[in-house]
Protein backbone atom coordinates (compact mmCIF):
# COMPACT_ATOMS: atom_id res chain seq x y z
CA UNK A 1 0.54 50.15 -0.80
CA UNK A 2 -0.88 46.87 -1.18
CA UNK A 3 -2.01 47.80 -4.86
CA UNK A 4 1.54 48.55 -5.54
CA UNK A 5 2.26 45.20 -4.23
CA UNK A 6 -0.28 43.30 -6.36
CA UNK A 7 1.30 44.77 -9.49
CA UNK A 8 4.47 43.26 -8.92
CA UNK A 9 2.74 39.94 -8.26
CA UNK A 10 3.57 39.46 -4.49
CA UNK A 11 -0.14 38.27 -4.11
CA UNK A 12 1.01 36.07 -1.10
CA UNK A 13 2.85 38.98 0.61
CA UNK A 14 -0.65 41.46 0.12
CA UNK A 15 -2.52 38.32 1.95
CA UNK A 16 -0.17 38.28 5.05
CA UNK A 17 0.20 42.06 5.31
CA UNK A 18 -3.63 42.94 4.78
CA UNK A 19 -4.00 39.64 7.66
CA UNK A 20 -1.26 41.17 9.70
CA UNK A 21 -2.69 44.52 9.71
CA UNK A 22 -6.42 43.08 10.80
CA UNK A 23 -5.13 40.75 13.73
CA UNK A 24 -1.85 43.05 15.22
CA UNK A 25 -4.08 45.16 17.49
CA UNK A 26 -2.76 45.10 20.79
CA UNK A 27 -5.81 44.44 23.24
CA UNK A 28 -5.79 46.26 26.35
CA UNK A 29 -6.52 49.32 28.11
CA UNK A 30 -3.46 49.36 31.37
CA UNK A 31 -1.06 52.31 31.07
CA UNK A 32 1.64 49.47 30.64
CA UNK A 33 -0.03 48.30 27.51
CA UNK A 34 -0.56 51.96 26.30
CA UNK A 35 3.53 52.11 26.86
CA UNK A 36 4.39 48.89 24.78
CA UNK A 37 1.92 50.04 21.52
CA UNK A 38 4.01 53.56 22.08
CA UNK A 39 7.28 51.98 22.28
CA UNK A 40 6.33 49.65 19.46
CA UNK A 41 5.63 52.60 17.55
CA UNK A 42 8.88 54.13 18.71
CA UNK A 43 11.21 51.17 17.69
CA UNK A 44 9.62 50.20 14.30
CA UNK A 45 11.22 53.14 13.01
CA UNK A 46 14.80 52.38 13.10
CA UNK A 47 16.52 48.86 12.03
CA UNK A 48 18.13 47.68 15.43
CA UNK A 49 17.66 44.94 16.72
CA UNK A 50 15.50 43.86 19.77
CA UNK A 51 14.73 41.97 22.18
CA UNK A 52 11.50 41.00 23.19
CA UNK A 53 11.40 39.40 27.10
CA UNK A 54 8.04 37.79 28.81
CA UNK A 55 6.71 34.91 30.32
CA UNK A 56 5.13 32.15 28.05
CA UNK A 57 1.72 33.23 25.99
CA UNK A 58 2.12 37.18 27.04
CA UNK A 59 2.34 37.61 23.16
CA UNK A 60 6.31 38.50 22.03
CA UNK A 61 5.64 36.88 18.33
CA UNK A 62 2.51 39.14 18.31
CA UNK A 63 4.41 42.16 18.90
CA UNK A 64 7.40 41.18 17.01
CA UNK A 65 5.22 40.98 14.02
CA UNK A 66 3.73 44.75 15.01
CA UNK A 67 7.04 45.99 15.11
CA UNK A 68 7.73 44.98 11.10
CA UNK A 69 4.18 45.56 10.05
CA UNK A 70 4.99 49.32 11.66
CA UNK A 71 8.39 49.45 9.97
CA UNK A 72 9.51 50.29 6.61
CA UNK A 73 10.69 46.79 5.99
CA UNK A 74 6.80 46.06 6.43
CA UNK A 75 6.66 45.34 2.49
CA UNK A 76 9.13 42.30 2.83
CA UNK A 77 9.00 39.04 4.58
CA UNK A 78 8.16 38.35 7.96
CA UNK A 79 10.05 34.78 9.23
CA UNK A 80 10.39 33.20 12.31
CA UNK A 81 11.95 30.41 13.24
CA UNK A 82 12.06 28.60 16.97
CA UNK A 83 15.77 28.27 17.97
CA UNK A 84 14.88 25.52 20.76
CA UNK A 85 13.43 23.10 17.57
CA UNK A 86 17.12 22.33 15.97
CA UNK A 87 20.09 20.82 16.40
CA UNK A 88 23.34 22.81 15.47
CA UNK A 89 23.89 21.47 12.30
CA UNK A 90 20.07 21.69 11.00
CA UNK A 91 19.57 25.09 13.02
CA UNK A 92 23.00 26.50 10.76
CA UNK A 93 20.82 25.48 7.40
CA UNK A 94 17.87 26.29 8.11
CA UNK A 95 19.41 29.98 8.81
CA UNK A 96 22.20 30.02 6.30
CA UNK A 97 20.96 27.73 3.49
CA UNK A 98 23.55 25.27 1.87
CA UNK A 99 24.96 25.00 -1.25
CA UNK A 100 24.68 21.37 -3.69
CA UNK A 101 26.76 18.77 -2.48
CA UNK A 102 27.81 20.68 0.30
CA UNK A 103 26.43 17.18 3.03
CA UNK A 104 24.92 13.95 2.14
CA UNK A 105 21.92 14.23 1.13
CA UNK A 106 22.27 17.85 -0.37
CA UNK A 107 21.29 17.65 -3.79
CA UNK A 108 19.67 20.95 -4.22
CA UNK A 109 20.45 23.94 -3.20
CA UNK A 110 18.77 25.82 -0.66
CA UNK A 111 18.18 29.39 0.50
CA UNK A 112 18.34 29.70 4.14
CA UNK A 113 15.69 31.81 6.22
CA UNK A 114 18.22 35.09 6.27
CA UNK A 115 18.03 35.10 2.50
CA UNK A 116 14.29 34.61 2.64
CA UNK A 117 14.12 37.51 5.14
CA UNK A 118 16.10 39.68 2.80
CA UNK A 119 14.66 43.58 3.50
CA UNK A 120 12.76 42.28 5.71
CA UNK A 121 12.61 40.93 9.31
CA UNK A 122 13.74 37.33 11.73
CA UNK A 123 12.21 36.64 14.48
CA UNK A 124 14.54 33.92 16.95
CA UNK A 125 12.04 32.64 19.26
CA UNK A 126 13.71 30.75 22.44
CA UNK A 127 16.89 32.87 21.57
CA UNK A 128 18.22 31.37 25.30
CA UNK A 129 18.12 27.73 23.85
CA UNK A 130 21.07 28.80 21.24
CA UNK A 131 24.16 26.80 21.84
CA UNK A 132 27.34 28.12 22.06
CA UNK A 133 28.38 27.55 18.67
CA UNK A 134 25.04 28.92 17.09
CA UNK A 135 25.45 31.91 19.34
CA UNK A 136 29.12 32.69 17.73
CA UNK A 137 27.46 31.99 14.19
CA UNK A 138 24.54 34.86 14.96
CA UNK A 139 26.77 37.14 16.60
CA UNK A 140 29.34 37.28 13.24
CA UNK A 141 26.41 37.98 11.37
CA UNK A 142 24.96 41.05 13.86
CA UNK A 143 28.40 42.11 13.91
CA UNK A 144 29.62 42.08 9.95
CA UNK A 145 25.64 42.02 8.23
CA UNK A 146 27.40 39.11 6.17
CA UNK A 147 26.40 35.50 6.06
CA UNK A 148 27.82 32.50 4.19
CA UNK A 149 25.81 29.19 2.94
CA UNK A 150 27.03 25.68 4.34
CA UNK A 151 29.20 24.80 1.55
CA UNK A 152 30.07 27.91 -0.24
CA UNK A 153 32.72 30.02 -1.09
CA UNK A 154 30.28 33.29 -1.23
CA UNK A 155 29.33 35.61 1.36
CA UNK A 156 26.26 37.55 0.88
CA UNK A 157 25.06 40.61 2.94
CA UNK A 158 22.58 39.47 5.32
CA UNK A 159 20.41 43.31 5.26
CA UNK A 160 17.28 41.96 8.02
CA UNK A 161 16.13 43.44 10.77
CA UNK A 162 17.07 40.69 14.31
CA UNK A 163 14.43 40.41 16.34
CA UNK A 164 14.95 38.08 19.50
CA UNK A 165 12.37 36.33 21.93
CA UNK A 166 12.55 34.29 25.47
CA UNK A 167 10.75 33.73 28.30
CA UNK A 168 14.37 33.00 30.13
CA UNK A 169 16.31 35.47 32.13
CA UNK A 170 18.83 36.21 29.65
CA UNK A 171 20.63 38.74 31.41
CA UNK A 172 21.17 36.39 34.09
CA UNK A 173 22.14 33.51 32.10
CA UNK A 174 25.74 36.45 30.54
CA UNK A 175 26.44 36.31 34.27
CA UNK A 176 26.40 32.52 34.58
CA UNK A 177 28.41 32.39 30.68
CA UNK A 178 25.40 30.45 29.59
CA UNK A 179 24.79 33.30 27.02
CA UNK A 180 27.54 34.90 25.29
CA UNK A 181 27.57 38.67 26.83
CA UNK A 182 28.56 40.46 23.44
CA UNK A 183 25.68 38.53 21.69
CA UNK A 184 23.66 39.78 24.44
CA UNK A 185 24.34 43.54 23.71
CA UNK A 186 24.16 42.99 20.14
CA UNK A 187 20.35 41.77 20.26
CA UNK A 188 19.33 44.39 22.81
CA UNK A 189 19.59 47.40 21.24
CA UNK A 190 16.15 48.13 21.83
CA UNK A 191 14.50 45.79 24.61
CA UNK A 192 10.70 45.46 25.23
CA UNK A 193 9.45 43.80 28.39
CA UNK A 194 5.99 42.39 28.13
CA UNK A 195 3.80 41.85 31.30
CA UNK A 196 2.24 38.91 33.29
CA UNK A 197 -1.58 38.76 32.43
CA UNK A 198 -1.92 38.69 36.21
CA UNK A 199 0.29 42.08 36.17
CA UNK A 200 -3.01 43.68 34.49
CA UNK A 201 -5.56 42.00 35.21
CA UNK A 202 -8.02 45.01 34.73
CA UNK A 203 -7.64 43.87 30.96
CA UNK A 204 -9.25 40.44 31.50
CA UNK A 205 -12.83 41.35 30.82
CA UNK A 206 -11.55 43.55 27.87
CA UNK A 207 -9.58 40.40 26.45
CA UNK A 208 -12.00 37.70 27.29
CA UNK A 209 -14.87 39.79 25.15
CA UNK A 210 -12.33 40.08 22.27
CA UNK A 211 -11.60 36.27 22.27
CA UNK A 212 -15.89 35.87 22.47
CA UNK A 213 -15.95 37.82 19.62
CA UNK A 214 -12.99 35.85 18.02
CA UNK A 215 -13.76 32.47 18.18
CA UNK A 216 -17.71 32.31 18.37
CA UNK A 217 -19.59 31.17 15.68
CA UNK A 218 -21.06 33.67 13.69
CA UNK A 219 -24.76 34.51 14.61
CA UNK A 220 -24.25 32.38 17.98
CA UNK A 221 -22.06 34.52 20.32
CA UNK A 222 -22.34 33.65 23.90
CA UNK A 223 -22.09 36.13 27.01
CA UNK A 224 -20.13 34.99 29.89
CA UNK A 225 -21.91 34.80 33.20
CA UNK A 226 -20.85 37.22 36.40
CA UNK A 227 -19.76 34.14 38.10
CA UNK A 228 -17.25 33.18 35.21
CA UNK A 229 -15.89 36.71 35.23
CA UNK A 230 -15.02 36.46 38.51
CA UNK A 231 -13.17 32.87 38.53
CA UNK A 232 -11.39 34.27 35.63
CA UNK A 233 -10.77 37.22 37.34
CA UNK A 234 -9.54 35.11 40.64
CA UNK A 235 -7.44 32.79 38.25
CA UNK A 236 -3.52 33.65 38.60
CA UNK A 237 -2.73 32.61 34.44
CA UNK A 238 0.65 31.00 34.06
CA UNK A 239 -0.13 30.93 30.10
CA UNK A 240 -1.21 33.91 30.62
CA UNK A 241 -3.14 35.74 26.97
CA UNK A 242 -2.67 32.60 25.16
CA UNK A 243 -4.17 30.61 28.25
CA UNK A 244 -6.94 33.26 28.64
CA UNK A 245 -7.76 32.53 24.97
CA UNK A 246 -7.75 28.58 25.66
CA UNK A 247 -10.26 29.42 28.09
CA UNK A 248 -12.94 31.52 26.28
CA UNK A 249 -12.43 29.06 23.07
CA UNK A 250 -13.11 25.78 25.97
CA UNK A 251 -16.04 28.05 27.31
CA UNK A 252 -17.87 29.17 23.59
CA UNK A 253 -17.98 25.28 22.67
CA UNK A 254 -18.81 23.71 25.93
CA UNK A 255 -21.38 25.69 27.18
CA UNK A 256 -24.82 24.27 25.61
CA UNK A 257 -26.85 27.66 26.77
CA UNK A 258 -26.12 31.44 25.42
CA UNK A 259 -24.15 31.47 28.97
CA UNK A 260 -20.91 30.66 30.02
CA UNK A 261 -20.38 29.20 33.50
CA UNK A 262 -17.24 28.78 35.49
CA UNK A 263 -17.31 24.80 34.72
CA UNK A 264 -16.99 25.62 31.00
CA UNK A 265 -13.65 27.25 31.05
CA UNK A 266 -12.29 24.17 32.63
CA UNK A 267 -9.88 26.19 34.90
CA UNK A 268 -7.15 24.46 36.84
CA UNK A 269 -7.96 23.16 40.52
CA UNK A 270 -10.50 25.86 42.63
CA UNK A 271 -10.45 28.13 39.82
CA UNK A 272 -13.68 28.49 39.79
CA UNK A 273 -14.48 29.35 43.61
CA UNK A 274 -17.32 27.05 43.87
CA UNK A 275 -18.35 24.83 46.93
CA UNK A 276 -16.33 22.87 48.49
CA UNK A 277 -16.30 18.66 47.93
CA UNK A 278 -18.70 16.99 50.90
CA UNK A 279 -16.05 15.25 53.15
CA UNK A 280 -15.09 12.04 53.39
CA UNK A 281 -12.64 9.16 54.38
CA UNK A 282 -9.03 11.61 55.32
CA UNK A 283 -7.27 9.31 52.83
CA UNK A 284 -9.43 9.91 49.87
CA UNK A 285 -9.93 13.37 50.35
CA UNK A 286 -6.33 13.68 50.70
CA UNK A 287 -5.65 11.06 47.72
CA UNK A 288 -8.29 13.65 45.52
CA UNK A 289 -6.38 16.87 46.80
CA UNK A 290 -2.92 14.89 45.73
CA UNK A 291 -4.45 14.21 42.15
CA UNK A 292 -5.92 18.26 41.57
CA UNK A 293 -2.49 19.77 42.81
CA UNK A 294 -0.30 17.17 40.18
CA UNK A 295 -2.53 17.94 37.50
CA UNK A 296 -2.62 21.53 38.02
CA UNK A 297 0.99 21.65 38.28
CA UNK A 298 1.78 19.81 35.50
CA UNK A 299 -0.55 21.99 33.23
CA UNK A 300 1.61 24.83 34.16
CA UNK A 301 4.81 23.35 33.85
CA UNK A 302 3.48 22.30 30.28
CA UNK A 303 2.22 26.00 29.91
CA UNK A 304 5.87 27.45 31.34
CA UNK A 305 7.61 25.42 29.04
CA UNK A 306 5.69 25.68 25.90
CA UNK A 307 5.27 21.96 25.60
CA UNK A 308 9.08 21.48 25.82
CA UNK A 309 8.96 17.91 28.00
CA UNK A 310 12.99 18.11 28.37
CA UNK A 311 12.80 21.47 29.57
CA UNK A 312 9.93 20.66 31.71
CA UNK A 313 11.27 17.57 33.22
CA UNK A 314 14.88 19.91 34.36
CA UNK A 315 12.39 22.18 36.41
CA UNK A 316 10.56 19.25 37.91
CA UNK A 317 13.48 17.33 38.97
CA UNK A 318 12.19 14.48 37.01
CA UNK A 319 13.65 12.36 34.46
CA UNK A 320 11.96 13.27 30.81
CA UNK A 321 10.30 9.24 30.80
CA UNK A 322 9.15 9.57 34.18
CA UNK A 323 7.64 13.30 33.47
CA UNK A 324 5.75 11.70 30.06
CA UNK A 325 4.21 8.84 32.21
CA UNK A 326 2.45 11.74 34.65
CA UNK A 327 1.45 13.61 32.09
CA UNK A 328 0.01 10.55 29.97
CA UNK A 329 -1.96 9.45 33.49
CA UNK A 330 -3.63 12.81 33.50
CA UNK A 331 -4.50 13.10 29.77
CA UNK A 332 -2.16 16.53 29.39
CA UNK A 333 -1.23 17.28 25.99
CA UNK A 334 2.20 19.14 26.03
CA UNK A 335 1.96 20.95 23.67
CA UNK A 336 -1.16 22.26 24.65
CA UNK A 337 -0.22 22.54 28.50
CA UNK A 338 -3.91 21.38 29.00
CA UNK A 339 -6.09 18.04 28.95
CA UNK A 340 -7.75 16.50 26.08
């Protein structure tokens, strides 16, 4: 196939498909995981859309992109675009494309990402973030396959496959009229739920020796040390794979020996199981307990949220300024959910 391809000078498109192909294996050996690959398998052959639920880092891009790779529509373009990123207006073009002169500003033309998709599929990560208004535009174009760029008088046929993402209980949110409930039935006609890390955690030493053999340096692969397995195994993962990888890529760099130790993966608060502090004055120990618990909570809030400070602040109670000061005072990245 990917001769076929190269013939008709879609070099890029051979790249990403023979990549695709290399890095979409689904790691794990827990009947659930067996189910998913099966219903991947199951779902790639028709053209409905779907809807791929999960907490943060369980993998939903990684399985959207399985799904097309296992499809017919594997030949044409995978896109995906993160619906909490854009306002509205942007969100609309970036989708639908615009037409010259159509805004200030717009003095080209521009194909929007359904176009780009043509044949092939979208992925709408964070569909829950979707506004009102941007949920009415995607449902028209679920419900009529048609789409029409800002500023013309055109409509094409929008012929991609919908797949949908979110770590939000959308089903919940129809019942509250924070998602539109028709919208919701048009996106699920095939759902997939992905599980918590901590849901199969026989996986972890499966996982954490495919990350080793990911990430380490070629010639230098360390082995991680009985003790390590177990804090990883003790470890509850709120990022869950994606965290799990953070932690093996922390633990091949930091580690100076052929042997990684619990202190290398740089686990939140007691991860690790070791020994407990020598006591001291009550109002330092409890001033030291104070600082662990805020930074480990704020790491998963970061992780929860995917870096999303506004989104993070809402679930603290705090407001977004506030929220950024905390996580400046204990050197958390958001967008990494992690310290420097």
């Amino acid at each position: 196939m990917t001769g076929a391809l190269e013939e008709l000078g879609h070099e890029p498109l051979v790249r990403e498909l023979c990549d695709a192909m290399t890095v979409l294996e689904i790691v794990g050996e827990a009947a659930v995981v067996t189910e998913i690959s099966q219903r991947i398998a199951s779902v790639a052959k028709s053209s409905g859309s779907v809807l791929i639920t999960g907490e943060t880092g369980t993998g939903k891009e990684l399985v959207a992109r399985a799904i097309h790779y296992s499809s017919p529509r594997s030949r044409f373009p995978f896109v995906c675009i993160n619906c909490g990123s854009f306002k509205d207006e942007l969100l609309e073009d970036m989708l639908f494309g615009h037409e010259r002169g159509a805004f200030t500003g717009a003095h080209a033309s521009r194909r929007g990402l359904l176009a780009e998709a043509e044949h092939g599929t979208l992925l709408l990560d964070e569909i829950d973030t979707l506004s009102p208004r941007a949920q009415a535009s995607l449902l028209r174009v679920l419900q009529e396959r048609r789409f029409r760029s800002i500023g013309s008088n055109y409509e094409q046929v929008a012929d991609v496959r919908i797949v949908a993402a979110t770590n939000a209980p959308l089903q919940r949110f129809t019942e509250t009229e924070a998602f539109r409930r028709d919208l919701y039935y048009r996106l699920c006609v095939f759902s997939l739920h992905l599980p918590a890390l901590r849901e199969r955690k026989t996986d972890i030493p499966l996982l954490s020796r495919h990350f080793l053999s990911k990430h380490a340096p070629a010639g230098a692969r360390p082995e991680l040390s009985s003790a390590a397995y177990e804090a990883l195994m003790r470890y509850d993962w709120p990022g869950n794979v994606r965290e799990l990888e953070n932690a093996i890529l922390r633990g091949i760099f930091l580690c100076n020996s052929g042997v990684i130790a619990p202190e290398h993966l740089d686990l939140p608060f007691c991860a690790d199981g070791g020994d407990a502090p020598e006591l001291g004055p009550l109002r330092l120990m409890k001033q030291e307990v104070v600082r662990a618990f805020e930074r480990d909570y704020l790491r998963r809030l970061m992780l929860a949220h995917s870096g999303n400070i506004t989104a993070a602040a809402r679930t603290a109670g705090k407001e977004r300024r506030e929220l950024g000061k905390l996580l400046k005072r204990y050197s958390i990245l958001p967008n990494a959910g992690g310290g420097k």
